[in-house]
N, C-alpha and C. Protein backbone atom coordinates (compact mmCIF):
# COMPACT_ATOMS: atom_id res chain seq x y z
N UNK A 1 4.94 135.08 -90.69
CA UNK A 1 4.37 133.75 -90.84
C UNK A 1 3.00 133.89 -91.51
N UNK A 2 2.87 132.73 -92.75
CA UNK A 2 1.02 133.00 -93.27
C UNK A 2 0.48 131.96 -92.11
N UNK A 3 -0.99 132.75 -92.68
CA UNK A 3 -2.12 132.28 -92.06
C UNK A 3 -2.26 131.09 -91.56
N UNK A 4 -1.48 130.48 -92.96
CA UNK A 4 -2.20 128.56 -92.99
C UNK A 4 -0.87 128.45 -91.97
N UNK A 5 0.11 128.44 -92.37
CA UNK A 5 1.30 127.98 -91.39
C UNK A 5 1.02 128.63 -89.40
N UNK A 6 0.14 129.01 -89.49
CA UNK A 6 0.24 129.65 -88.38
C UNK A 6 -1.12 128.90 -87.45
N UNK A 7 -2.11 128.68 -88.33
CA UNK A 7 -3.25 128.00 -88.19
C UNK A 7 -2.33 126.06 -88.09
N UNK A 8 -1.74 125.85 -88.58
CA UNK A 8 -1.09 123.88 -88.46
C UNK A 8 -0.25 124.35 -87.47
N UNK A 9 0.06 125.37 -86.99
CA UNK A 9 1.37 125.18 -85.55
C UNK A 9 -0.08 125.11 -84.65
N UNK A 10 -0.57 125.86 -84.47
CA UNK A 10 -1.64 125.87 -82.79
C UNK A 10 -2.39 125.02 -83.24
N UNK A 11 -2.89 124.05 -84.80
CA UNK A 11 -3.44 122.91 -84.34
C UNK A 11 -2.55 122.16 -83.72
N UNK A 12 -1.00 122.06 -84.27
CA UNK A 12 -0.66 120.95 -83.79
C UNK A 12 0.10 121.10 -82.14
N UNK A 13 0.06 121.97 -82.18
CA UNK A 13 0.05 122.01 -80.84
C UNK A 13 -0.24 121.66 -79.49
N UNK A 14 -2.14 121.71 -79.75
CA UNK A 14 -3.11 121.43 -78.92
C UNK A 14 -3.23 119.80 -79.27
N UNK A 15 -2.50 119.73 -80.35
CA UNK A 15 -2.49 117.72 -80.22
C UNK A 15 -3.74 117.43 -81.93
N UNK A 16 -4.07 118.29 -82.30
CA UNK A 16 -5.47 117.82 -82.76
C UNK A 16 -5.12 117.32 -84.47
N UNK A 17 -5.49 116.58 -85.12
CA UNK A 17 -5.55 116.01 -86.59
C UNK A 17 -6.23 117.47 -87.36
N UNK A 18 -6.13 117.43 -88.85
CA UNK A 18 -7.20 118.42 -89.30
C UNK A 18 -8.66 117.66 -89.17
N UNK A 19 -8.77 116.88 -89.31
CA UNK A 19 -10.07 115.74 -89.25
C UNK A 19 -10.52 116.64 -87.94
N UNK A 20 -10.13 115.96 -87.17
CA UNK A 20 -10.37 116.64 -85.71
C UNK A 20 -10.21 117.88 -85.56
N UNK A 21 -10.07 118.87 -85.70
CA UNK A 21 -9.98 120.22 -85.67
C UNK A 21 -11.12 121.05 -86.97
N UNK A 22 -11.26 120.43 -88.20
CA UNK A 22 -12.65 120.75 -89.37
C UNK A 22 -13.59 120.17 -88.31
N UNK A 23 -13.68 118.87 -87.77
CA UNK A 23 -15.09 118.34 -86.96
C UNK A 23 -15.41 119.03 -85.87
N UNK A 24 -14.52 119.75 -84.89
CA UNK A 24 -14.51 120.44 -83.62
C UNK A 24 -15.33 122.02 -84.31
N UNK A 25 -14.88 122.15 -85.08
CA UNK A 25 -15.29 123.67 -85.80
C UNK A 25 -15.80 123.71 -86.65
N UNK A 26 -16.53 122.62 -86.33
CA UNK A 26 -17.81 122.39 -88.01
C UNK A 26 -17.50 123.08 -89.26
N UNK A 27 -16.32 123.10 -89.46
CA UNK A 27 -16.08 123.12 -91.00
C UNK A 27 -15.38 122.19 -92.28
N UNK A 28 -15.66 122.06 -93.42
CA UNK A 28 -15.57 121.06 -93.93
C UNK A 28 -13.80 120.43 -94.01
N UNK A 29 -13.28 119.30 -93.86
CA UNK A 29 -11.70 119.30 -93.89
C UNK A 29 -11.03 119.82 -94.98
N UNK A 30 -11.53 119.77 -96.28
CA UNK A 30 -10.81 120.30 -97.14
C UNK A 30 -10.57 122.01 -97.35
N UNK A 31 -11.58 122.04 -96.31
CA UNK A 31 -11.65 123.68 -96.45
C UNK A 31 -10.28 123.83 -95.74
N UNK A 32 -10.23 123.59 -94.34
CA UNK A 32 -9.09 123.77 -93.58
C UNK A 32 -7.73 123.18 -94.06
N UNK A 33 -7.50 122.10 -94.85
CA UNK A 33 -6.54 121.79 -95.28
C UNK A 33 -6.08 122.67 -96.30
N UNK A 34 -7.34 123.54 -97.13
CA UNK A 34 -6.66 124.63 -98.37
C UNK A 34 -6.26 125.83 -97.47
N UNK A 35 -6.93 126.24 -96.38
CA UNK A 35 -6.08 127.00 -95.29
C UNK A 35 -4.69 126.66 -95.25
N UNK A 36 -4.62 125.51 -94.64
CA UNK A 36 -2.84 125.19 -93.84
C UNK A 36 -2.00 125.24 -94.88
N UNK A 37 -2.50 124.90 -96.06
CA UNK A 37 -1.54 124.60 -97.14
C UNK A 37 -1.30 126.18 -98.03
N UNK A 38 -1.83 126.76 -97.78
CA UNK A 38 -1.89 128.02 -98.28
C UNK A 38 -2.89 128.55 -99.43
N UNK A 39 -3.73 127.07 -99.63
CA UNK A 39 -4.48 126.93 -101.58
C UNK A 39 -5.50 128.45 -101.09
N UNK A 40 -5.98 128.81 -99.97
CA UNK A 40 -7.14 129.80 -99.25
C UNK A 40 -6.30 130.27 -98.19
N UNK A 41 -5.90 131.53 -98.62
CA UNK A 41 -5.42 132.82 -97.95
C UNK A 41 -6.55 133.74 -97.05
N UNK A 42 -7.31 133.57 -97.66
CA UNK A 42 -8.49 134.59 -97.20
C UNK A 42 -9.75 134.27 -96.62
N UNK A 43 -9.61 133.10 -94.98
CA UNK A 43 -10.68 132.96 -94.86
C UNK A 43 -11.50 134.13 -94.28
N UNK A 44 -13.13 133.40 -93.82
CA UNK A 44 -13.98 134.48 -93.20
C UNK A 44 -13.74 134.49 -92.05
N UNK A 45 -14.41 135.80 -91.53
CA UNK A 45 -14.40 135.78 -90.14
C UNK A 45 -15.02 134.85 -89.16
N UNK A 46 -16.52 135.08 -89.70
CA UNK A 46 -17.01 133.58 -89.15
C UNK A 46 -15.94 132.26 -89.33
N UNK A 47 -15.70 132.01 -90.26
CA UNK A 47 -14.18 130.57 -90.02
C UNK A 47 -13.34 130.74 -88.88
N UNK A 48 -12.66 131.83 -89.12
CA UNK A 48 -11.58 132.11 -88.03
C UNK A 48 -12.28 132.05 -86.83
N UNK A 49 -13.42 132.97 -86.42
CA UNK A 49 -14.11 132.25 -84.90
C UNK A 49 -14.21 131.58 -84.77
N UNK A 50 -14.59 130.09 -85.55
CA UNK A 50 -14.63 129.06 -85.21
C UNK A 50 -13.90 127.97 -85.30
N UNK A 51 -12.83 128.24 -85.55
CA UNK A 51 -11.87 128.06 -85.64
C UNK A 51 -10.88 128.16 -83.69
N UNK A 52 -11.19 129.42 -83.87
CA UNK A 52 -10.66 129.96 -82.44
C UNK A 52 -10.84 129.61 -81.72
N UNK A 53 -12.21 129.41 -81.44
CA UNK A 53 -12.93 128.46 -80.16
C UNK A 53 -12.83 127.13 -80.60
N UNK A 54 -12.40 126.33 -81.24
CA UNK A 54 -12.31 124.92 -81.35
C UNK A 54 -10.73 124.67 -80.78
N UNK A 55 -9.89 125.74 -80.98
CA UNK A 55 -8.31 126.00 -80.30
C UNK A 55 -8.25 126.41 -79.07
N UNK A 56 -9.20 127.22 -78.67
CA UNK A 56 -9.04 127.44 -77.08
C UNK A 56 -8.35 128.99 -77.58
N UNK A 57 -7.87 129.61 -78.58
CA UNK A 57 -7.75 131.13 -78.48
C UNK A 57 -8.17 131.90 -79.28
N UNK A 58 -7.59 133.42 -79.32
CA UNK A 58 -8.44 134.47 -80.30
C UNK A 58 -8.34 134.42 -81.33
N UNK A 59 -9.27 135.05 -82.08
CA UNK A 59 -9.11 135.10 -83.31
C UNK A 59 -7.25 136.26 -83.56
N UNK A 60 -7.27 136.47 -83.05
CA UNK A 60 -6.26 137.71 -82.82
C UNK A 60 -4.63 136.65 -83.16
N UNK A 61 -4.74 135.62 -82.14
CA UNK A 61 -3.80 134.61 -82.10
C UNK A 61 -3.65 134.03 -83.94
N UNK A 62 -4.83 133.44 -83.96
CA UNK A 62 -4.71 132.91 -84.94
C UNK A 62 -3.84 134.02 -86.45
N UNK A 63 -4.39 135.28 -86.86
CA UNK A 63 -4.04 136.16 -87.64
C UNK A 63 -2.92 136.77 -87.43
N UNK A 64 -2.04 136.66 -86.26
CA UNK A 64 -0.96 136.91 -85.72
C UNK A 64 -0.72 138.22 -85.18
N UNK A 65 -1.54 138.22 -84.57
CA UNK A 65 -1.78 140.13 -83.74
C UNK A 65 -1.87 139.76 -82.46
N UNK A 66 -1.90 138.48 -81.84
CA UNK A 66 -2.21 138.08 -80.82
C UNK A 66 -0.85 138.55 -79.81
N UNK A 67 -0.87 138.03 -78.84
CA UNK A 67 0.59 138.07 -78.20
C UNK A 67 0.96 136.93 -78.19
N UNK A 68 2.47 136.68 -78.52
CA UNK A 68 2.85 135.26 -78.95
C UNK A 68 2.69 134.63 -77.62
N UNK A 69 2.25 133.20 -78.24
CA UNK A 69 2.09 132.30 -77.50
C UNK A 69 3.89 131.28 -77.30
N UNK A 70 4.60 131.45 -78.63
CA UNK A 70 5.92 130.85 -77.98
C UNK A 70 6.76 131.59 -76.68
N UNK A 71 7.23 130.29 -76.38
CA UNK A 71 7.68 130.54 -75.10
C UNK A 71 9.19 131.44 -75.16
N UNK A 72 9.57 131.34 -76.23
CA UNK A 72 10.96 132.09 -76.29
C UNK A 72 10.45 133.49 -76.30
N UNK A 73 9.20 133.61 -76.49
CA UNK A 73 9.20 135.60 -76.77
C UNK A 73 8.50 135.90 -75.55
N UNK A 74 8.45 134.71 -74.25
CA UNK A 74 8.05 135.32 -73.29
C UNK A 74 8.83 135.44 -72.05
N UNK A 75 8.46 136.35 -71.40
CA UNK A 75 9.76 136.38 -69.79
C UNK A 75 9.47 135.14 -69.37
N UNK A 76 10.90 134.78 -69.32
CA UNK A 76 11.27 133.36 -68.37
C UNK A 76 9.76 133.14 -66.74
N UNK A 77 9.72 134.34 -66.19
CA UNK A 77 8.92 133.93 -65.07
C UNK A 77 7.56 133.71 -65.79
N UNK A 78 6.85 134.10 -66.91
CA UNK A 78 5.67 133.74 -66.90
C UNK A 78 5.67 132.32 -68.12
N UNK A 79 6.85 132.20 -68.57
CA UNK A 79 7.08 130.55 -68.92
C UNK A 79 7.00 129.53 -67.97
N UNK A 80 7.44 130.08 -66.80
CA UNK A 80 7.33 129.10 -65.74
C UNK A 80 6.27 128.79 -65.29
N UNK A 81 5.32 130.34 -65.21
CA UNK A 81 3.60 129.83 -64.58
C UNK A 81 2.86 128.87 -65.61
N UNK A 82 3.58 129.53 -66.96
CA UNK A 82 2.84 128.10 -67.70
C UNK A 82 3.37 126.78 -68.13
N UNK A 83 4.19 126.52 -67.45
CA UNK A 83 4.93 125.21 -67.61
C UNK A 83 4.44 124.64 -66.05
N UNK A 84 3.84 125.15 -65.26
CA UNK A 84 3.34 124.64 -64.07
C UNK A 84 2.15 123.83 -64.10
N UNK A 85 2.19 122.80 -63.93
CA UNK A 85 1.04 122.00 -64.65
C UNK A 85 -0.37 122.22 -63.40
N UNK A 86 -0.05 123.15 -62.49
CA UNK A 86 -0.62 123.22 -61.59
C UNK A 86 -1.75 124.54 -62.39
N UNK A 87 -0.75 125.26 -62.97
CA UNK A 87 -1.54 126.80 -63.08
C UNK A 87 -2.18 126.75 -65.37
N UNK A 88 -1.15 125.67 -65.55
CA UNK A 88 -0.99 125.87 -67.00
C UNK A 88 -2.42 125.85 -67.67
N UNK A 89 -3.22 125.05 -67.22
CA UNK A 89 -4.77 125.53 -67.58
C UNK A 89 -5.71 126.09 -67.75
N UNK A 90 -5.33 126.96 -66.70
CA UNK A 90 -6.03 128.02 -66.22
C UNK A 90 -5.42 129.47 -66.63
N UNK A 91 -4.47 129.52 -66.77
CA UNK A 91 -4.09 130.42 -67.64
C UNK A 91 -4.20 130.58 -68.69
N UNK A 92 -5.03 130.96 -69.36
CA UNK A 92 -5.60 131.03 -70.53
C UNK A 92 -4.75 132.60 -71.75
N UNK A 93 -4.95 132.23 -72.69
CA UNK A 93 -4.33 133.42 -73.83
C UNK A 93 -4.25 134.89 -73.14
N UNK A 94 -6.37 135.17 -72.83
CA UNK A 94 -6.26 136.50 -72.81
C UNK A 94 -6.07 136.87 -71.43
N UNK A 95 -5.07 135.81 -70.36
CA UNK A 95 -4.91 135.92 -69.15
C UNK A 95 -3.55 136.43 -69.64
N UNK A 96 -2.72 135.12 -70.34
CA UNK A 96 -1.40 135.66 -70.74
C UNK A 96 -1.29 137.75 -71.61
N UNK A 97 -2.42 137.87 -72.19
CA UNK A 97 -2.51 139.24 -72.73
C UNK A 97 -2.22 140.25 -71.44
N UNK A 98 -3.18 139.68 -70.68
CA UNK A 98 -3.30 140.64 -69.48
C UNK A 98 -2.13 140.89 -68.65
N UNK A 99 -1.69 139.27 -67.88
CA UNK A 99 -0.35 139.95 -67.48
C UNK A 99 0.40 140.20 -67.92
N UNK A 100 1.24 140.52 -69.22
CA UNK A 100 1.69 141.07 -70.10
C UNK A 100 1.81 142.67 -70.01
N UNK A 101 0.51 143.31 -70.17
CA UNK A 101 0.12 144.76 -70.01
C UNK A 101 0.62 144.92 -68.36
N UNK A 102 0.32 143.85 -67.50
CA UNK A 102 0.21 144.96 -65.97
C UNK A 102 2.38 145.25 -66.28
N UNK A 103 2.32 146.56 -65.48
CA UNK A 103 3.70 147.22 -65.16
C UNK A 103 3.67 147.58 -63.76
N UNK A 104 4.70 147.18 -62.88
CA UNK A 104 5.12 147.28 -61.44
C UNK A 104 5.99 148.26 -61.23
N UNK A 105 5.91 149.20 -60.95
CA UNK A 105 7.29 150.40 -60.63
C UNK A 105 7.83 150.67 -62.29
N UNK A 106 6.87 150.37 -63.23
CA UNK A 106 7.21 150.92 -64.34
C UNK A 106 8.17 150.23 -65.15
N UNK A 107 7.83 148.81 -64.82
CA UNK A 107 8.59 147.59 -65.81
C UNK A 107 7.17 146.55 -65.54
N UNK A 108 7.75 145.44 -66.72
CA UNK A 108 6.39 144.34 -66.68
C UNK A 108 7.04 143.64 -65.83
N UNK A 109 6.38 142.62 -65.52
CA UNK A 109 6.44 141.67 -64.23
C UNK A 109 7.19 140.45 -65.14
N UNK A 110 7.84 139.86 -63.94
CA UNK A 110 9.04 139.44 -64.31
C UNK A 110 9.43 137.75 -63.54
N UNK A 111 8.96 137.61 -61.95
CA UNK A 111 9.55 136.38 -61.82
C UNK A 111 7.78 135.66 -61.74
N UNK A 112 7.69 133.93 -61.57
CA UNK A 112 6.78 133.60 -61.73
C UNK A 112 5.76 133.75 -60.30
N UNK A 113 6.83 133.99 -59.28
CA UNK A 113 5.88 135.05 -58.50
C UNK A 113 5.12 135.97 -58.72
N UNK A 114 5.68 137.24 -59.42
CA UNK A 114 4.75 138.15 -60.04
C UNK A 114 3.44 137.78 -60.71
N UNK A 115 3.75 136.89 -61.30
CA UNK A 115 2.96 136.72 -62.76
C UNK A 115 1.73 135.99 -61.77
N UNK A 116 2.28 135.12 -60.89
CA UNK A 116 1.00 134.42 -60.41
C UNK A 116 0.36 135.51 -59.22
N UNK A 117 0.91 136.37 -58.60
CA UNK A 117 0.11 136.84 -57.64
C UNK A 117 -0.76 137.73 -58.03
N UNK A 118 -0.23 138.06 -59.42
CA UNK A 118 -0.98 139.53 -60.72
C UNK A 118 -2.35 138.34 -60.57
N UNK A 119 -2.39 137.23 -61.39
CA UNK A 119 -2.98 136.42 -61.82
C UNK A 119 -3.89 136.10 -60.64
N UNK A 120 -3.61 135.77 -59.36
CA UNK A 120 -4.74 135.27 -57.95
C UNK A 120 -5.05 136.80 -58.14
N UNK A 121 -4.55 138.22 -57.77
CA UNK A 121 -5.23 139.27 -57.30
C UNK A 121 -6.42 139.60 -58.40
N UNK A 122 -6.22 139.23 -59.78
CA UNK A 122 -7.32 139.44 -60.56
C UNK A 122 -8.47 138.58 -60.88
């Protein structure tokens, strides 16, 4: 997936217009619209941070090194902690990174038990 296409899914995701997403990340709209559209392949780093934090994730996410955020490439139990409207907030990207990495008897964690008690013990 490019950049720009990858940058208009997690805006639109989080709900936001480009209007609203250039104003959140103080950058100009046309800039971000030659992003999504592909016209600027190569933004800066400074962009992409601010960018990131106007989305709520990493720069990592955005460039696609992140760990996916769709729900099909994740174990069913930690789809569930985030479909829990109780926990879904608070679980944040580099929470999802984390429980990801922990391994229990030498597999990753698996029902949304796991995922949440990984998640309270840390």
């Amino acid at each position: 997936m490019e950049i720009g296409e990858r940058l208009r899914q997690i805006r639109k995701r989080i709900g936001l217009t480009q209007r609203e997403a250039a104003k959140q990340s103080g950058m100009a709209f046309q800039y971000l619209s030659d992003l999504e559209c592909g016209r600027n392949t190569n933004p800066s780093l400074a962009s992409l941070r601010r960018l990131a934090e106007a989305y709520g994730v990493g720069v990592d996410d955005l460039v696609g090194h992140g760990v996916p955020r769709d729900p099909a490439a994740m174990p069913p139990g930690l789809r569930e902690l985030l479909d829990d409207p109780e926990w879904a907030d608070q679980v944040t990207t580099d929470w999802v990174e984390t429980l990801l990495r922990i391994k229990c008897g030498g597999r990753g964690l698996q029902t949304k038990h796991d995922f949440l008690e990984a998640f309270l013990a840390l």
